[in-house]
Protein backbone atom coordinates (compact mmCIF):
# COMPACT_ATOMS: atom_id res chain seq x y z
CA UNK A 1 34.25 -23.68 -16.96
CA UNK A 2 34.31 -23.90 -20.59
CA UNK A 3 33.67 -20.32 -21.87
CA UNK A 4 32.96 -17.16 -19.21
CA UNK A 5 29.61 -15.00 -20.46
CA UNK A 6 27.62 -14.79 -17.36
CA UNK A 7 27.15 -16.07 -13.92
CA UNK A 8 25.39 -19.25 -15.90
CA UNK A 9 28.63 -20.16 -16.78
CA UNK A 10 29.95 -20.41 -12.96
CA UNK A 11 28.95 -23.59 -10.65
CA UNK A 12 29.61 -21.88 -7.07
CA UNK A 13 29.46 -18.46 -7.06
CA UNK A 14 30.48 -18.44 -3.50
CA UNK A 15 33.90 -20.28 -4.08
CA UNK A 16 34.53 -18.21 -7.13
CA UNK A 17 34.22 -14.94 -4.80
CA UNK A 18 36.64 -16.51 -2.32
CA UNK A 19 39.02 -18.21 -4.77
CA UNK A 20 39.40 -14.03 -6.07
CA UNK A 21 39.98 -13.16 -2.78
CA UNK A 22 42.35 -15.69 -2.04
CA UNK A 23 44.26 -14.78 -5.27
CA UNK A 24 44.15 -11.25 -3.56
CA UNK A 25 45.60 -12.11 -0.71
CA UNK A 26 48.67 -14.01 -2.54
CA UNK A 27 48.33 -13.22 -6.28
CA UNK A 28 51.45 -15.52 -7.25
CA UNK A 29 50.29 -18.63 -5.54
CA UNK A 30 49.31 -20.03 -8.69
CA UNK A 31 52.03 -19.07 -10.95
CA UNK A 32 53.18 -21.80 -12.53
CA UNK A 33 49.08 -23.00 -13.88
CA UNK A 34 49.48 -20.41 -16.88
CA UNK A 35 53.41 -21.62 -18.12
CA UNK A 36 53.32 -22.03 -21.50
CA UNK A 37 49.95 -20.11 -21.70
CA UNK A 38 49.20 -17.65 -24.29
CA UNK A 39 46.04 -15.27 -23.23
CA UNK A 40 44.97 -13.47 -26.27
CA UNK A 41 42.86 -9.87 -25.40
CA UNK A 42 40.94 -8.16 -28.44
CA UNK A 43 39.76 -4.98 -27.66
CA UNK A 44 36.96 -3.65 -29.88
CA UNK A 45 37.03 -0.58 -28.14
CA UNK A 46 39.19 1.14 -25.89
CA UNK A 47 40.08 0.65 -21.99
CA UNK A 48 41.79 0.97 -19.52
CA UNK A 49 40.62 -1.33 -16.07
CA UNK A 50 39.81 -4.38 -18.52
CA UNK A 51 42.85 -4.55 -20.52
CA UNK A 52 45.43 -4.00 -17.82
CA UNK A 53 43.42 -5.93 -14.95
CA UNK A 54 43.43 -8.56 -16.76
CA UNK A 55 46.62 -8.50 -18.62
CA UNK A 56 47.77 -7.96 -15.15
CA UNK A 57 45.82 -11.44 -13.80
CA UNK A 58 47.11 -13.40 -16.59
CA UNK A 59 50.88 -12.54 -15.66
CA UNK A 60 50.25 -13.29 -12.19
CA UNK A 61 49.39 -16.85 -13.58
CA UNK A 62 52.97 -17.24 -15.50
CA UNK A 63 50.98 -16.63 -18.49
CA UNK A 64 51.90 -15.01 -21.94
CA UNK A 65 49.75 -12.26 -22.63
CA UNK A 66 48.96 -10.63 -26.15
CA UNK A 67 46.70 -7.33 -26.52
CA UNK A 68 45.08 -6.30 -29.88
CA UNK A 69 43.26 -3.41 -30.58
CA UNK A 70 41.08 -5.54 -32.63
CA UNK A 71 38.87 -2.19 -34.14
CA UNK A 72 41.53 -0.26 -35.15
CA UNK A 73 42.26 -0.72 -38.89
CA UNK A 74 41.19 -4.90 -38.90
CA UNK A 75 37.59 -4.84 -40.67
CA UNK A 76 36.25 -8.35 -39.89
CA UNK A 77 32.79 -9.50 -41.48
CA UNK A 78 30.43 -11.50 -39.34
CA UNK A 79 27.35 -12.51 -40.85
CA UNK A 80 27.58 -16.11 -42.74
CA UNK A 81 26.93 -15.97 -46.62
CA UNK A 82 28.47 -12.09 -47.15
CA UNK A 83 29.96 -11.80 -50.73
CA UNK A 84 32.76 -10.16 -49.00
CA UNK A 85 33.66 -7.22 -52.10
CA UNK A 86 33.41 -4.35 -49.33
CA UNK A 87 35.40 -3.17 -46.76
CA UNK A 88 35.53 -6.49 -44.70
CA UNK A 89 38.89 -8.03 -45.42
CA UNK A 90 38.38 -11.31 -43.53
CA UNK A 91 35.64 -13.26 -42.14
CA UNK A 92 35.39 -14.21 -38.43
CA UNK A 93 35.06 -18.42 -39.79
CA UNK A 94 38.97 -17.87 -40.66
CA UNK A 95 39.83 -14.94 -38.02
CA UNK A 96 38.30 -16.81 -34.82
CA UNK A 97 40.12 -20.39 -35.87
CA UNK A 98 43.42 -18.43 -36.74
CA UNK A 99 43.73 -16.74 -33.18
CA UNK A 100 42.65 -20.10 -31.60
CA UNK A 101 45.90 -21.62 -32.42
CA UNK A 102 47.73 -18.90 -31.33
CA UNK A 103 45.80 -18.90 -27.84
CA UNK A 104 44.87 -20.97 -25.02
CA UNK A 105 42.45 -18.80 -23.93
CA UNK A 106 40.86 -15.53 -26.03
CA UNK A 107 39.10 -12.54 -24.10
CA UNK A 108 36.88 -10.16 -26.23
CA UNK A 109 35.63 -6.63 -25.28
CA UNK A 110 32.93 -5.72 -27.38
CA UNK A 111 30.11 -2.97 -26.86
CA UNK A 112 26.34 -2.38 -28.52
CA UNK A 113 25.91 -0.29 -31.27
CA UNK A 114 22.67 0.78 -29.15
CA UNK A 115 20.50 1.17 -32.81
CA UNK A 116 19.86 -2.24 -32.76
CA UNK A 117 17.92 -3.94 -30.09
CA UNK A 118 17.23 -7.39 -31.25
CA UNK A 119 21.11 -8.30 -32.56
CA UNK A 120 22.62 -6.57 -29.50
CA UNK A 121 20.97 -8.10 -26.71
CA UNK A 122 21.52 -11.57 -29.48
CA UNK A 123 25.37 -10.87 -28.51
CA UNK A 124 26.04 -11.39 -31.59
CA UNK A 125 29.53 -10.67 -32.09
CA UNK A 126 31.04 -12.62 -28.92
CA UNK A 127 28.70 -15.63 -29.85
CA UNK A 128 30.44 -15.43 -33.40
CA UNK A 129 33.52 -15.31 -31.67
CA UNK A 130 32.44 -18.47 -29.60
CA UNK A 131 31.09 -20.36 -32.58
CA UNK A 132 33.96 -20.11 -34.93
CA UNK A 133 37.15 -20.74 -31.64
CA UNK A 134 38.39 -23.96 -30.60
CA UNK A 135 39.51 -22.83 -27.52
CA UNK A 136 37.92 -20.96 -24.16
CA UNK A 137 36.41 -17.48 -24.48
CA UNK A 138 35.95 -14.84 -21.60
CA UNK A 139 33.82 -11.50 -22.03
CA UNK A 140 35.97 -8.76 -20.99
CA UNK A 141 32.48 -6.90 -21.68
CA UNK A 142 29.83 -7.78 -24.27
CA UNK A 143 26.70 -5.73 -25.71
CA UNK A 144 24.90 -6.99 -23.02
CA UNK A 145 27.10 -7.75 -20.12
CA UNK A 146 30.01 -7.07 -17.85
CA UNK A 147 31.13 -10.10 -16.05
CA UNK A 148 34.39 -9.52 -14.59
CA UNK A 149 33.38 -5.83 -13.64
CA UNK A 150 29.88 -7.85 -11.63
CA UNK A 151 32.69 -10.35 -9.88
CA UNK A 152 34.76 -7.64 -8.77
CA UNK A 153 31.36 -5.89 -7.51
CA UNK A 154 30.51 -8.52 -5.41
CA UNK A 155 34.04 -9.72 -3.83
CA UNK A 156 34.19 -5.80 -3.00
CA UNK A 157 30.33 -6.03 -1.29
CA UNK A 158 32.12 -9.27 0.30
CA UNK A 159 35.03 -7.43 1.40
CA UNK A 160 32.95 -4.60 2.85
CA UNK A 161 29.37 -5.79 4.14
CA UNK A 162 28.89 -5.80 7.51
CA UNK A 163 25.47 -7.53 7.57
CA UNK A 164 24.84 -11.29 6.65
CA UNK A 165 21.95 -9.69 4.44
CA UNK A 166 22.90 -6.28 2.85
CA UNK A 167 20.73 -3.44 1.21
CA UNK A 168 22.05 -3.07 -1.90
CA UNK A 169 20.79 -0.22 -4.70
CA UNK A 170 21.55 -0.01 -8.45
CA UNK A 171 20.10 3.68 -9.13
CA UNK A 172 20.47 5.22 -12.52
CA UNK A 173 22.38 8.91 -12.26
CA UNK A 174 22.76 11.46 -16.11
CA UNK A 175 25.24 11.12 -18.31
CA UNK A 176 25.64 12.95 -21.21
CA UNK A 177 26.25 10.17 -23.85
CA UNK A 178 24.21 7.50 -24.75
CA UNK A 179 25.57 4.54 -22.81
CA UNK A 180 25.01 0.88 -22.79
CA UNK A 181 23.14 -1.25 -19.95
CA UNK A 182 25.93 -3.88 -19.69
CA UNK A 183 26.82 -3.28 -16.78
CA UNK A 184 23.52 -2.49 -14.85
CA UNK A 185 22.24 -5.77 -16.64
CA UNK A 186 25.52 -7.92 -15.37
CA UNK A 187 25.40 -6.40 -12.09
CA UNK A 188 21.65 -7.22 -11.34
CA UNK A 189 22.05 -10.69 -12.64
CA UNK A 190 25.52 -11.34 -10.32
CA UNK A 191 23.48 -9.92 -7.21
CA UNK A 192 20.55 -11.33 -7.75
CA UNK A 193 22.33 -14.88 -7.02
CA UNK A 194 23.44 -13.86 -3.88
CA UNK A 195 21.31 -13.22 -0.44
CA UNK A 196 21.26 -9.74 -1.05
CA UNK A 197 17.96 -6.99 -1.03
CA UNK A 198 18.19 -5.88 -4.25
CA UNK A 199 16.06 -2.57 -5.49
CA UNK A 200 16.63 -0.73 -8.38
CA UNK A 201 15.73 2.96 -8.42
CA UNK A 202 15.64 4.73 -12.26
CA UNK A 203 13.56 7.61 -14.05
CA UNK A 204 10.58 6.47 -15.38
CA UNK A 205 11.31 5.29 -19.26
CA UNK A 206 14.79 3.19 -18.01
CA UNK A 207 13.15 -0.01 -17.04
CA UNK A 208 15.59 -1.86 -17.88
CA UNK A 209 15.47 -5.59 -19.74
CA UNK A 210 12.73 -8.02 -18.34
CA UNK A 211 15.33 -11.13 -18.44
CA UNK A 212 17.66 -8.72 -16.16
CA UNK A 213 15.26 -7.04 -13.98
CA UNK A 214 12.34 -9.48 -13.40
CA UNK A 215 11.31 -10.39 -9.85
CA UNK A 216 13.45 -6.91 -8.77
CA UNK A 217 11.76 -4.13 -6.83
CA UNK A 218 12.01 -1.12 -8.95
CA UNK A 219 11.23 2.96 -8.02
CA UNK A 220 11.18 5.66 -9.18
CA UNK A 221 11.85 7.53 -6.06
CA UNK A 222 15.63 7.57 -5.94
CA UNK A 223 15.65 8.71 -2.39
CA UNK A 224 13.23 6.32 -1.36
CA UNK A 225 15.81 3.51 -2.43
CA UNK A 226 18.72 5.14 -0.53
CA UNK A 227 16.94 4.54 2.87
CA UNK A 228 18.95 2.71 5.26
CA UNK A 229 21.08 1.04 1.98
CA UNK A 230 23.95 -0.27 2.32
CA UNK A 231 25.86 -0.21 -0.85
CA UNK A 232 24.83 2.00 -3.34
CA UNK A 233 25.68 1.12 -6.87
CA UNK A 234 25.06 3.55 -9.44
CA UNK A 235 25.83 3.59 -13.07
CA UNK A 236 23.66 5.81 -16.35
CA UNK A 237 22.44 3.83 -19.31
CA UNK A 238 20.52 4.80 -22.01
CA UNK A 239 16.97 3.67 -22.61
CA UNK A 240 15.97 -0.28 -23.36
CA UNK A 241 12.05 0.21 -24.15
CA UNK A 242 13.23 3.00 -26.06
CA UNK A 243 16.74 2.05 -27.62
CA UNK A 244 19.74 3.61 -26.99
CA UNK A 245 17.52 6.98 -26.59
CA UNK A 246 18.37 9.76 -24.08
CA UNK A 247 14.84 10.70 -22.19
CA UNK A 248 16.49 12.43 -19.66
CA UNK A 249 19.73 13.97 -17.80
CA UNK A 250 17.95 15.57 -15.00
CA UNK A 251 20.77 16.55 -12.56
CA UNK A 252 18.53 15.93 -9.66
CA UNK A 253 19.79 12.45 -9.72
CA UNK A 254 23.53 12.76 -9.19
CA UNK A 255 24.75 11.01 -6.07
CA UNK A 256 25.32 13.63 -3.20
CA UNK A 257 26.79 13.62 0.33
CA UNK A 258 22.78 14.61 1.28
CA UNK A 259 21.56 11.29 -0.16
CA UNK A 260 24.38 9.01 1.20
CA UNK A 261 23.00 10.34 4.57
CA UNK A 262 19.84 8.77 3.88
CA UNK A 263 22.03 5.14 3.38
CA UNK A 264 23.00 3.05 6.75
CA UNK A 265 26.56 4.05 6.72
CA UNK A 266 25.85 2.90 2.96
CA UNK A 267 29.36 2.74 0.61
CA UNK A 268 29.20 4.20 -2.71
CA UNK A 269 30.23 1.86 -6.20
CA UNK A 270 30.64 3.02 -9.54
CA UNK A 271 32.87 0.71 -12.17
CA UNK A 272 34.69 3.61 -13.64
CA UNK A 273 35.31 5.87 -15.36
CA UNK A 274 33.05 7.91 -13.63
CA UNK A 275 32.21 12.04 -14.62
CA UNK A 276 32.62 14.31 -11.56
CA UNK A 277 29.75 16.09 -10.31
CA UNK A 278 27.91 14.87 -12.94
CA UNK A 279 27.02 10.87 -12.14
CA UNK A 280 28.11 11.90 -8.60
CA UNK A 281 29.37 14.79 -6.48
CA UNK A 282 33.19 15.16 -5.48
CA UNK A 283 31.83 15.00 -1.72
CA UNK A 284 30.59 11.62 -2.38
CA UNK A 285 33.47 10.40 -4.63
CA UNK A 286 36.25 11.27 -2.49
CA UNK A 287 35.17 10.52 0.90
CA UNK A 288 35.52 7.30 2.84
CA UNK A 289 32.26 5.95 1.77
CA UNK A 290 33.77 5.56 -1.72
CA UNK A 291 34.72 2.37 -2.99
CA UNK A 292 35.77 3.00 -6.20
CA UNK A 293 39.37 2.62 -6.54
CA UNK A 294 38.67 -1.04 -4.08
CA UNK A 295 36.70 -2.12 -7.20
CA UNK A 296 38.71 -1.08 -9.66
CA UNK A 297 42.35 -3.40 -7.86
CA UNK A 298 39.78 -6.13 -7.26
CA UNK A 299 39.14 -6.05 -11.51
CA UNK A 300 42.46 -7.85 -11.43
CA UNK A 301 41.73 -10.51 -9.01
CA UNK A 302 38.24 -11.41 -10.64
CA UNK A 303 39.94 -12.05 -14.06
CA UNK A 304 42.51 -14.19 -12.46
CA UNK A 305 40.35 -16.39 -10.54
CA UNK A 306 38.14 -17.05 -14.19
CA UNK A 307 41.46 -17.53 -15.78
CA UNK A 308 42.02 -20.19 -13.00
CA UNK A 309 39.07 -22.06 -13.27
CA UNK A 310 39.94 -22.33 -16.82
CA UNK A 311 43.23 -22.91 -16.79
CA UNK A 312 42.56 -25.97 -14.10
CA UNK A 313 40.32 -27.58 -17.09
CA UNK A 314 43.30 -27.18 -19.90
């Protein structure tokens, strides 16, 4: 594994879910791979799960680890040929080969800016990032996609299925920001490689992106989709057809104890942060059918087994 963007980048998806839960099971195992490894996180925007997850996975390694808050007062200019007499102090041609020689390995958190289609779903920025580095890159979340949030996802369906062949739902719920479809789009692209059903229930207007969704049955009937699931996954983006537009917060779709009911014992997923009786109701949240918090420990064990991989190839 040279670079981590997607599921593309991973030959056995199978062995990568057990090689997290593995990791799980005795995190330090593996301690002395990452000696005299420097990880390098940049965080163009803020969290919380990603940054200390994987900061987290790379100690667990015997690795260095150095966080930036890369958007915080350090104006970098990405397009090529910029007469650079604005406010971009230095280019990412000088920026990306400076950090690789103070890294081994260099994860990036970057999100859309959700005005423009066509260079978001480009992932522009962490393919800059990956043209101008000598060394590996991981996504710790792109415009497009969440990759260490859809491993975690499925080593938590792994830890918790109890059929060979599980129902599994991704169903839209309001928000009242505009957010991105990372996420959704990672987590239909990491599940559609496994044996799972996968249906995804929305509001009409947030079909999502063809090269995400295609082949996926889709309704618009969210309790339709709950019958007899058995995980349900739910997460709000704003609209793709439509750009970053709101078209609708109807509170009609939050996730209640009443719709669970409909599931087959079905367990509820969210990646976090999540807004309380809003995306879904306290009954739901806080009950055992949550697996919330599950997801959010197995963050840790999904960036250490991609660190791994990648260390193994150093």
């Amino acid at each position: 594994m040279k670079n981590f963007e997607s599921v593309a980048d991973v030959n056995q998806l199978g062995s990568l879910i057990q090689k997290g839960m593995n990791l799980k099971a005795d995190p330090l195992q593996a301690e002395a791979l990452g000696k005299g490894k420097t990880l390098v996180l940049l965080f163009f925007n803020p969290s919380l799960r990603t940054r200390l997850s994987t900061e987290k996975a790379g100690i667990n390694l015997g690795m260095s680890v150095i966080n930036m808050n890369a958007g915080q007062g350090w104006q970098l200019e990405f397009e090529d040929g910029k007469i650079m007499n604005m406010d971009k102090a230095e280019h990412i041609r000088e920026a990306a080969a400076v950090i690789s020689q103070y890294a081994d390995i260099i994860g990036i958190r970057t999100f859309p800016s959700l005005t423009d289609r066509e260079r978001d779903y480009s992932d522009f920025i962490l393919h800059q990032f990956m043209r101008y580095a000598s060394v590996p890159l991981i996504s710790l979340e792109s415009a497009i996609r969440h990759p260490l949030q859809s491993l975690a996802d499925l080593i938590t369906i792994e830890e918790h299925k109890t059929k060979a062949r599980p129902k599994v739902v991704l169903s839209w719920a309001p928000h009242p920001r505009a957010l991105p479809q990372a996420v959704s789009n990672s987590f239909l692209e990491w599940v559609n490689r496994t044996d799972a059903e996968l249906v995804i229930t929305h509001p009409e207007g947030y079909d999502l992106a063809p090269q995400f969704s295609h082949g996926i049955p889709v309704t618009y009937k969210q309790e339709e989709a709950f019958e007899g699931a058995d995980f349900i996954y739910t997460k709000n983006w704003s609209s793709f057809n439509q750009y970053g537009k709101i078209l609708s917060q109807d509170p009609s779709w939050m996730i209640t104890p009443e719709k669970m009911a409909l599931t087959d014992n079905g367990k509820f997923m969210h990646c976090l942060p999540v807004r309380r009786n809003v995306v879904v109701a306290d009954g739901v949240l806080d009950s055992d059918a949550s697996l919330v918090i599950h997801q959010a420990n197995n963050r840790t064990y999904a960036a250490q087994a991609v660190l791994h991989e990648i260390l193994s190839t150093l």
